[in-house]
N, C-alpha and C. Protein backbone atom coordinates (compact mmCIF):
# COMPACT_ATOMS: atom_id res chain seq x y z
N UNK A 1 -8.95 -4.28 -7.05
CA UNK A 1 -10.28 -4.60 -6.59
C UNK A 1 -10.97 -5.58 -7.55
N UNK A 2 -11.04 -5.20 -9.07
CA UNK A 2 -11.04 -6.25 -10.00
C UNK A 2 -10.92 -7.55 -9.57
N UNK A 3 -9.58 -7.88 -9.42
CA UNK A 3 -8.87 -9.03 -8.81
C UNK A 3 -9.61 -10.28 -7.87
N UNK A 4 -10.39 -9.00 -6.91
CA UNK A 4 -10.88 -9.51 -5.55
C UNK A 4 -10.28 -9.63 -4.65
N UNK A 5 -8.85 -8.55 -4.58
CA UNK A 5 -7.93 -8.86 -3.61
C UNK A 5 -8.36 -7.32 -2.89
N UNK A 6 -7.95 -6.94 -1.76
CA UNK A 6 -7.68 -5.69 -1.56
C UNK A 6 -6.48 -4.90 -1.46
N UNK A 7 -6.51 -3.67 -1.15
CA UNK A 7 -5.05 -3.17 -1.15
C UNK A 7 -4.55 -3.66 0.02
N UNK A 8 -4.89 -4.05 1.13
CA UNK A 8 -4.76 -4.28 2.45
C UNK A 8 -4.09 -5.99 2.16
N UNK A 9 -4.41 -6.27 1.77
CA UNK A 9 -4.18 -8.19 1.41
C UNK A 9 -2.70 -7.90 0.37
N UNK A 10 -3.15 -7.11 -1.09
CA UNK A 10 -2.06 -6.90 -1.84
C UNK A 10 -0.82 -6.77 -0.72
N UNK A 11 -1.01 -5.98 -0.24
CA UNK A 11 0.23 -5.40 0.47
C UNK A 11 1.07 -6.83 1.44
N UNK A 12 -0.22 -7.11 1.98
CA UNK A 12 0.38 -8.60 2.86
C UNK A 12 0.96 -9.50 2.24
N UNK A 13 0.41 -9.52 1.28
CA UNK A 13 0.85 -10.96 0.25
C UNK A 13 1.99 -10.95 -0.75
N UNK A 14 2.28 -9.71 -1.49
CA UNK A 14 3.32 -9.36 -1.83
C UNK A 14 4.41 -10.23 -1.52
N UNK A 15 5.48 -10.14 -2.49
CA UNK A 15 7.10 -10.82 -2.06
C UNK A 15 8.45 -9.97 -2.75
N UNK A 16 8.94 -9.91 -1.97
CA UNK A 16 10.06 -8.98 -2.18
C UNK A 16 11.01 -8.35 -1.60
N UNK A 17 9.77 -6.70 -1.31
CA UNK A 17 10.12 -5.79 -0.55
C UNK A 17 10.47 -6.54 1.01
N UNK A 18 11.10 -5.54 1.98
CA UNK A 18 11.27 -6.16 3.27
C UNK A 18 9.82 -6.52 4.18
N UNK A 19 9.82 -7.30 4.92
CA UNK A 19 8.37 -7.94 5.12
C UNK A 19 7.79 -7.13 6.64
N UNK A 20 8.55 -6.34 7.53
CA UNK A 20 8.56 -5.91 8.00
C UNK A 20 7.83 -4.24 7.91
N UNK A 21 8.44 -3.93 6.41
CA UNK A 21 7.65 -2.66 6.02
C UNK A 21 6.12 -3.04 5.68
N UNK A 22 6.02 -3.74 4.92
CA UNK A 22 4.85 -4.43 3.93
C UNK A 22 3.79 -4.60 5.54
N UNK A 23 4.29 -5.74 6.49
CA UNK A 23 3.46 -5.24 7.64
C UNK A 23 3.13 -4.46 8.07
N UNK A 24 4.44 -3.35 8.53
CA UNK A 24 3.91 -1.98 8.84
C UNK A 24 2.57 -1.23 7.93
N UNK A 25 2.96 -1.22 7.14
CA UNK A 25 1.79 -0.14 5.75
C UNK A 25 0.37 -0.81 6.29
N UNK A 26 0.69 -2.15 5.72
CA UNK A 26 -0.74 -3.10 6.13
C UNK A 26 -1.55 -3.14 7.54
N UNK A 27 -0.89 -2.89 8.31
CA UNK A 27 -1.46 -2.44 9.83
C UNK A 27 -1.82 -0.94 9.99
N UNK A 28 -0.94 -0.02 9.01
CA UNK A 28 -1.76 1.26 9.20
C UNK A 28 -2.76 1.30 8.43
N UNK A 29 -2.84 0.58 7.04
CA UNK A 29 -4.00 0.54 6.63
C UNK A 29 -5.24 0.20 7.41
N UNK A 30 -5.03 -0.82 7.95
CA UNK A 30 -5.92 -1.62 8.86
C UNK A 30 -6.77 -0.71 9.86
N UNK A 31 -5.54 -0.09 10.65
CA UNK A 31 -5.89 1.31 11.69
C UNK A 31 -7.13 1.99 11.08
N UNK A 32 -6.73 2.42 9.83
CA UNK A 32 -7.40 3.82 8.80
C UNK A 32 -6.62 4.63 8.82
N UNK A 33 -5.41 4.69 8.75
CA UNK A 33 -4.79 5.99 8.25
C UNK A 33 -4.73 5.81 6.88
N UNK A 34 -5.14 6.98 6.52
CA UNK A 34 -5.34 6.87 4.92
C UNK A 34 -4.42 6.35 4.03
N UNK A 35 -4.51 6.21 2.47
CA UNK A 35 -3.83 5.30 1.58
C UNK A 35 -2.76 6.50 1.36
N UNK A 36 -3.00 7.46 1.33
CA UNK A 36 -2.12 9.06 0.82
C UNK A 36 -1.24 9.05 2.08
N UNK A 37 -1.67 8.89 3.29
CA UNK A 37 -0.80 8.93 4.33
C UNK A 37 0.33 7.64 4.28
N UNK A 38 -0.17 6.82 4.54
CA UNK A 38 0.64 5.59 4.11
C UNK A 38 2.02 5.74 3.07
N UNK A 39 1.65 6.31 1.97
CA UNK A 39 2.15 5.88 0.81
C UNK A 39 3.47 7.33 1.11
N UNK A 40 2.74 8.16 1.46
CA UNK A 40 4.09 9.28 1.87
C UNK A 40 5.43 9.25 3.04
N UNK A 41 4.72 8.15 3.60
CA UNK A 41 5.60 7.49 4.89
C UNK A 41 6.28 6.67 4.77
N UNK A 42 5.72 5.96 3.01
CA UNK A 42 6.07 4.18 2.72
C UNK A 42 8.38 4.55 2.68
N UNK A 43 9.18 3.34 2.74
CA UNK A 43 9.89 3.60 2.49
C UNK A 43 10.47 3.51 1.29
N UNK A 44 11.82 4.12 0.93
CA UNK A 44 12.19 4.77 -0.35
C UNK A 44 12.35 3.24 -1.48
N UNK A 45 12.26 2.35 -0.66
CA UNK A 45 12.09 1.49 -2.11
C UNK A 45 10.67 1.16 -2.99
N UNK A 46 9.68 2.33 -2.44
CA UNK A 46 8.59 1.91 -3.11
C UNK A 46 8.28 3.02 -4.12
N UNK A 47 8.72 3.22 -5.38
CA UNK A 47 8.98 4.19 -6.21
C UNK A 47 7.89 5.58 -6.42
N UNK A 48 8.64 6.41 -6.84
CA UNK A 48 7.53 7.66 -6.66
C UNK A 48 6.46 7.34 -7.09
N UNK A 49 6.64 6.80 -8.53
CA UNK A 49 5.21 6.69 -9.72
C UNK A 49 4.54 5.40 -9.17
N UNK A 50 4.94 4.02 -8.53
CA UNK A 50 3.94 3.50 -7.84
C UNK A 50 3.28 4.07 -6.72
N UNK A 51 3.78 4.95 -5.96
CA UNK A 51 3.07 5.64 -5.26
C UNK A 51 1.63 6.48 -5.55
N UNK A 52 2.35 6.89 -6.80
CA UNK A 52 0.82 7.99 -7.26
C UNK A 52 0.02 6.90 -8.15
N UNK A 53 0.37 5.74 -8.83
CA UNK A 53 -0.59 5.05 -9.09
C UNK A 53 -1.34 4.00 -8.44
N UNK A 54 -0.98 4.23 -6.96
CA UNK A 54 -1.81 3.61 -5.89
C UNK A 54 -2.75 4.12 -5.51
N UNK A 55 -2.16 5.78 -5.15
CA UNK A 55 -2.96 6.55 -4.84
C UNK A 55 -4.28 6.91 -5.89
N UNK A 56 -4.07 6.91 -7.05
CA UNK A 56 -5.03 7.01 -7.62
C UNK A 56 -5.85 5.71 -8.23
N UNK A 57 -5.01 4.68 -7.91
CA UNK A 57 -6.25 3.51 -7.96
C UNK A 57 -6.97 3.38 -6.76
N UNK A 58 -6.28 4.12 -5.20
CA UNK A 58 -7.35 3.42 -4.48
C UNK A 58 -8.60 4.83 -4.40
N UNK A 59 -8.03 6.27 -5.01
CA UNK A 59 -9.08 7.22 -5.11
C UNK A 59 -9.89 7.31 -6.25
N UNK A 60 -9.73 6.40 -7.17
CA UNK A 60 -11.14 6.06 -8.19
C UNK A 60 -11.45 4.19 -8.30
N UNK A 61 -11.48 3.70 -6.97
CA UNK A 61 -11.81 2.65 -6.55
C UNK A 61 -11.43 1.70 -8.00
């Protein structure tokens, strides 16, 4: 947020991962299914501990 990016953009803009997932996440974000929901659904190449430090950057903004 710092940045001025959002998690929603992060996710789009990213390069790497398959671009197909990175859409997916980013469209449920979009929906509103939550960041905790998302991130438990995300697939297995997105590591446990980035998971919980997503989750807790996007739950103390």
């Amino acid at each position: 947020m710092t940045a001025g990016m959002s998690l929603i953009e992060s996710i789009a803009t990213v390069v790497g991962p398959p671009p197909a997932d990175l859409k997916k996440m980013a469209a449920e974000l979009t929906s509103g299914v939550s960041v905790d929901e998302v991130l438990q659904n995300a697939p297995k190449w997105l590591p446990q501990v980035d998971r919980q430090l997503i989750s807790a950057g996007a739950a103390s903004g």
